[in-house]
N, C-alpha and C. Protein backbone atom coordinates (compact mmCIF):
# COMPACT_ATOMS: atom_id res chain seq x y z
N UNK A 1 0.86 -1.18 0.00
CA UNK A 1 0.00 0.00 0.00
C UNK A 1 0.89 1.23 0.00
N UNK A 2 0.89 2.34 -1.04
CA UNK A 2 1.76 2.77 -1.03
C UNK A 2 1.18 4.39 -0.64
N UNK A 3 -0.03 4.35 -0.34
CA UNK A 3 -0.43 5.82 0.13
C UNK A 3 -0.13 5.85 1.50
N UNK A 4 -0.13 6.93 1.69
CA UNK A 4 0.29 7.27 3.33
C UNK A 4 -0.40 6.92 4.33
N UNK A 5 -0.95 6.99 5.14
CA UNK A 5 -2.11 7.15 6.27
C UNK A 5 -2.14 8.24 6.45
N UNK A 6 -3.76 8.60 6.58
CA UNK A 6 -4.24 9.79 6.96
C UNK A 6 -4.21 10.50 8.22
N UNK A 7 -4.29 9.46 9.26
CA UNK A 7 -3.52 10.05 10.52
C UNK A 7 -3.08 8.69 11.18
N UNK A 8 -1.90 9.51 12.49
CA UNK A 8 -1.29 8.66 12.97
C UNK A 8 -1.77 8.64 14.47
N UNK A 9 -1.65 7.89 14.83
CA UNK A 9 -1.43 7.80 16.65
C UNK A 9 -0.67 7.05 17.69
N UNK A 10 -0.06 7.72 18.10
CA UNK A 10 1.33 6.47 19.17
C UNK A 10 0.74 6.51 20.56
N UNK A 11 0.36 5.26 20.68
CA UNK A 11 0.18 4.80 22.21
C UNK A 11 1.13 4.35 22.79
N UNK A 12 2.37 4.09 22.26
CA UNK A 12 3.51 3.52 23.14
C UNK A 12 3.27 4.11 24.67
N UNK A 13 3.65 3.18 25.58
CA UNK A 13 3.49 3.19 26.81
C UNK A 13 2.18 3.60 27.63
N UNK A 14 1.42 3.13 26.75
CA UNK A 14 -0.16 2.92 27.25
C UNK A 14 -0.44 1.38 27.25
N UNK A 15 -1.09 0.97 28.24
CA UNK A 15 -1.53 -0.27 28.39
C UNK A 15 -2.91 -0.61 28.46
N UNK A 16 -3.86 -1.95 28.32
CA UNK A 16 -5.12 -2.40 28.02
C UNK A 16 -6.19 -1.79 28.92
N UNK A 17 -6.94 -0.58 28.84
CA UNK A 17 -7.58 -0.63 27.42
C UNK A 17 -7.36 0.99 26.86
N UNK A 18 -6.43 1.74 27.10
CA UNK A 18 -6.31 2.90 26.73
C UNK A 18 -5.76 2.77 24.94
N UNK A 19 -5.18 1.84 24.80
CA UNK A 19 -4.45 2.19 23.61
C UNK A 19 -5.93 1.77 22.33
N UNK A 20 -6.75 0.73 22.60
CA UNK A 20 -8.10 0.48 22.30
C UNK A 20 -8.91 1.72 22.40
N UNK A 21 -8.96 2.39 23.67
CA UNK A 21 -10.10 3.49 23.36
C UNK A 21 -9.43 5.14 22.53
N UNK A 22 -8.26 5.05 22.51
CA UNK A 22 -7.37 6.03 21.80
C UNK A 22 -7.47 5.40 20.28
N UNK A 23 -7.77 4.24 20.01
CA UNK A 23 -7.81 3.80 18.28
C UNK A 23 -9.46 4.14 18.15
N UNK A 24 -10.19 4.14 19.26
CA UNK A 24 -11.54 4.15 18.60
C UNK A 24 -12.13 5.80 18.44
N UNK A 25 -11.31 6.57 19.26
CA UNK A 25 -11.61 8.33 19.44
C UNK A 25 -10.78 8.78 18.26
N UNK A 26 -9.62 8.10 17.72
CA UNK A 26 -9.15 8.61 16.49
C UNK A 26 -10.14 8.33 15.37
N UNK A 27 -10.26 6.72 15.20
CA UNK A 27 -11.03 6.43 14.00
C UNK A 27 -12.52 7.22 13.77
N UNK A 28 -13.03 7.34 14.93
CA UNK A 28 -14.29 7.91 14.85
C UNK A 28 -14.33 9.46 14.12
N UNK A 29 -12.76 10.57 14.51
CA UNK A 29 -12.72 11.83 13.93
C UNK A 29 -12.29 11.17 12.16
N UNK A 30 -12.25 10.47 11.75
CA UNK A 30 -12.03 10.35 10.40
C UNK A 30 -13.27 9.68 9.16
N UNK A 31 -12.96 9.93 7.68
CA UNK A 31 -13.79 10.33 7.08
C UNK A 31 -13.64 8.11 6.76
N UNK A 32 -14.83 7.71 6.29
CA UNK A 32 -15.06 6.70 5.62
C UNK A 32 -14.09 6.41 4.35
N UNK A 33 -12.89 5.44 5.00
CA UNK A 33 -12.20 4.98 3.76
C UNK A 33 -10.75 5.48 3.90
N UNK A 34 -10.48 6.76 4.82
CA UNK A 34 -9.30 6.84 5.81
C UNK A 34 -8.78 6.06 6.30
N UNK A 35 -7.48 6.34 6.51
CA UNK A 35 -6.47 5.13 7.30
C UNK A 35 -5.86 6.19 8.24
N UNK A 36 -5.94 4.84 9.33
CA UNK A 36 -5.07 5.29 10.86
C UNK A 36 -4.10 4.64 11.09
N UNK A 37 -2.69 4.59 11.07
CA UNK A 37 -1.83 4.44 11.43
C UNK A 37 -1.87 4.27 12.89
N UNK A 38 -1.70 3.02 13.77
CA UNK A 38 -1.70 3.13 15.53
C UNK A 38 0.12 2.53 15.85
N UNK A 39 0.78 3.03 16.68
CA UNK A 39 1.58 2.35 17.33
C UNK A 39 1.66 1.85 18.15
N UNK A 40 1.98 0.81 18.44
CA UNK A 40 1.97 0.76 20.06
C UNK A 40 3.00 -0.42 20.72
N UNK A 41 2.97 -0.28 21.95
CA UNK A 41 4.39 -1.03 21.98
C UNK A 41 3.39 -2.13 23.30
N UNK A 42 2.67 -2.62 23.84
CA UNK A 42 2.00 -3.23 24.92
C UNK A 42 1.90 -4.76 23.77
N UNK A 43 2.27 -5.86 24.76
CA UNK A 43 1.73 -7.27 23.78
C UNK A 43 0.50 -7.16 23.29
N UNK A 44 -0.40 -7.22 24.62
CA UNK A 44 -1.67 -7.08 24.12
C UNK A 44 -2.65 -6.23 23.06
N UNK A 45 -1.74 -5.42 22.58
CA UNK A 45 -2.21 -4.56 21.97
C UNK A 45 -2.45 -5.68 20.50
N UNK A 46 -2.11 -5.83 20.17
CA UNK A 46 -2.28 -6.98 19.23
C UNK A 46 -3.32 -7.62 18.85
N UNK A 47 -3.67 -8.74 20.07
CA UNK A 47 -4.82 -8.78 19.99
C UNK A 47 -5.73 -7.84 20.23
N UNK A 48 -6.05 -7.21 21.02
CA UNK A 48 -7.32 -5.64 21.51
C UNK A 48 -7.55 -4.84 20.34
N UNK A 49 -6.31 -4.80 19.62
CA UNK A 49 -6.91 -3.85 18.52
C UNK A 49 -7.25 -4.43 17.48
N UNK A 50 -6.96 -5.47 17.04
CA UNK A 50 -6.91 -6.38 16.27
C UNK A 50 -8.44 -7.19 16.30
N UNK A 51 -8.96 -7.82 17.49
CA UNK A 51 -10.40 -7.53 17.52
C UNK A 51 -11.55 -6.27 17.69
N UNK A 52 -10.85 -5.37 17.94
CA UNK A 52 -11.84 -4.53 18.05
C UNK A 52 -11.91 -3.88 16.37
N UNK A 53 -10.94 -3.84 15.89
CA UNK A 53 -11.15 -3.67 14.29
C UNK A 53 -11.94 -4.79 13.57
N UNK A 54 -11.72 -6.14 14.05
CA UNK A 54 -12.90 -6.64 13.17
C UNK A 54 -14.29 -6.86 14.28
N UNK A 55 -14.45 -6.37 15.39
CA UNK A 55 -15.62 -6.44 15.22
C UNK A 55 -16.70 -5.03 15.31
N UNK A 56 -15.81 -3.88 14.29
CA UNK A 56 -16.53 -2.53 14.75
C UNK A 56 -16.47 -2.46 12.83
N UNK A 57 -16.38 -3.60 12.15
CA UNK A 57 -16.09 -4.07 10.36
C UNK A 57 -15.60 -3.21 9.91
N UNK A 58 -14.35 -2.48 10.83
CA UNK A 58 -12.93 -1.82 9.65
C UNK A 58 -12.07 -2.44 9.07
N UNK A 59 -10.96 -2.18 8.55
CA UNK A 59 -10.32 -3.41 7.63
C UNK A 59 -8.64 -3.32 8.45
N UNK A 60 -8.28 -4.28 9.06
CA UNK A 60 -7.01 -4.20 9.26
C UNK A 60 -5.80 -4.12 8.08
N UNK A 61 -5.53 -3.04 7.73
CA UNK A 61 -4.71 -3.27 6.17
C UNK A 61 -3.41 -3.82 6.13
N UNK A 62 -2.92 -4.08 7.49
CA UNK A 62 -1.56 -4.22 7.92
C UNK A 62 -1.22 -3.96 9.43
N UNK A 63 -0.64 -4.86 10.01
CA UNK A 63 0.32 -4.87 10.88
C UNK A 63 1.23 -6.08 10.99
N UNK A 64 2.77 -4.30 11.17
CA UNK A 64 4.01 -4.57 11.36
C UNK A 64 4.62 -4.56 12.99
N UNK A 65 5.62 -5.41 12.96
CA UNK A 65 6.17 -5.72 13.98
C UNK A 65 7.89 -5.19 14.06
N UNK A 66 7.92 -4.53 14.91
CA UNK A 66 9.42 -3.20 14.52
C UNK A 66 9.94 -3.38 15.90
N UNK A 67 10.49 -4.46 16.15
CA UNK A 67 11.20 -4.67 17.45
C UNK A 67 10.04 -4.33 18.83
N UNK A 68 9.92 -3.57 19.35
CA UNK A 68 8.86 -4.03 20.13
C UNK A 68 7.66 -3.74 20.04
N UNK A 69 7.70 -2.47 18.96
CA UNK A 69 6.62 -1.83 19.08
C UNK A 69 5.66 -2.46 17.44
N UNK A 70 4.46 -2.55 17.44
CA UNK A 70 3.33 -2.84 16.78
C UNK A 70 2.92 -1.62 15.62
N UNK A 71 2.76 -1.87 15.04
CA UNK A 71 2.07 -1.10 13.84
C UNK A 71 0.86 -1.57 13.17
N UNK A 72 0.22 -0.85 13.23
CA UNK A 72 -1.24 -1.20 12.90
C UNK A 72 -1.61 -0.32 11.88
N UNK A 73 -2.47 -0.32 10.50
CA UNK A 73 -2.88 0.41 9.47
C UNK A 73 -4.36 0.14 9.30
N UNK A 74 -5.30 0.81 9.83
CA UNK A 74 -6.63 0.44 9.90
C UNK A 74 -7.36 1.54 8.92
N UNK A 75 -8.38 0.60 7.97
CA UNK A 75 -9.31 1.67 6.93
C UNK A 75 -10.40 1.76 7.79
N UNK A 76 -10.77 3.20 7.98
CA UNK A 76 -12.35 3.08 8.31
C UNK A 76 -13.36 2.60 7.60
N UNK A 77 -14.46 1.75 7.49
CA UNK A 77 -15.36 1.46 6.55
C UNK A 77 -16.64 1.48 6.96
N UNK A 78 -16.81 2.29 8.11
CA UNK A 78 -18.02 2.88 8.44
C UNK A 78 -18.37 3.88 9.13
């Protein structure tokens, strides 16, 4: 995917469930079909965001793994 993300957000050093309700107050300010870029460095973040993107039917477009920290690329699709 070679377009950018439309916005970013770093939760590094936030833990369960802040870095979840910081992906859902971003995604919500953005337009249908936008991408959010999340970082985050917590294990769990992985899974938490990772279900809460499929069950709120956004599209996980990608996540990278960069030594400790997580990268997540989420489309809004609703």
């Amino acid at each position: 995917m070679s377009a950018s993300p439309t916005k970013q957000v770093d939760v590094r050093g936030l833990y369960c469930p802040e870095p979840v309700f910081r992906t859902k107050m971003e995604i919500e300010r953005l337009k249908i079909g936008d991408t959010l870029k999340v970082i985050a460095d917590d294990p769990e973040s992985e899974e938490d965001i990772s279900r809460w993107v499929n069950r709120n039917g956004h599209v996980l477009v990608s996540l990278n793994k960069e030594a400790k920290d997580l990268e997540f690329v989420i489309k809004k699709a609703k």
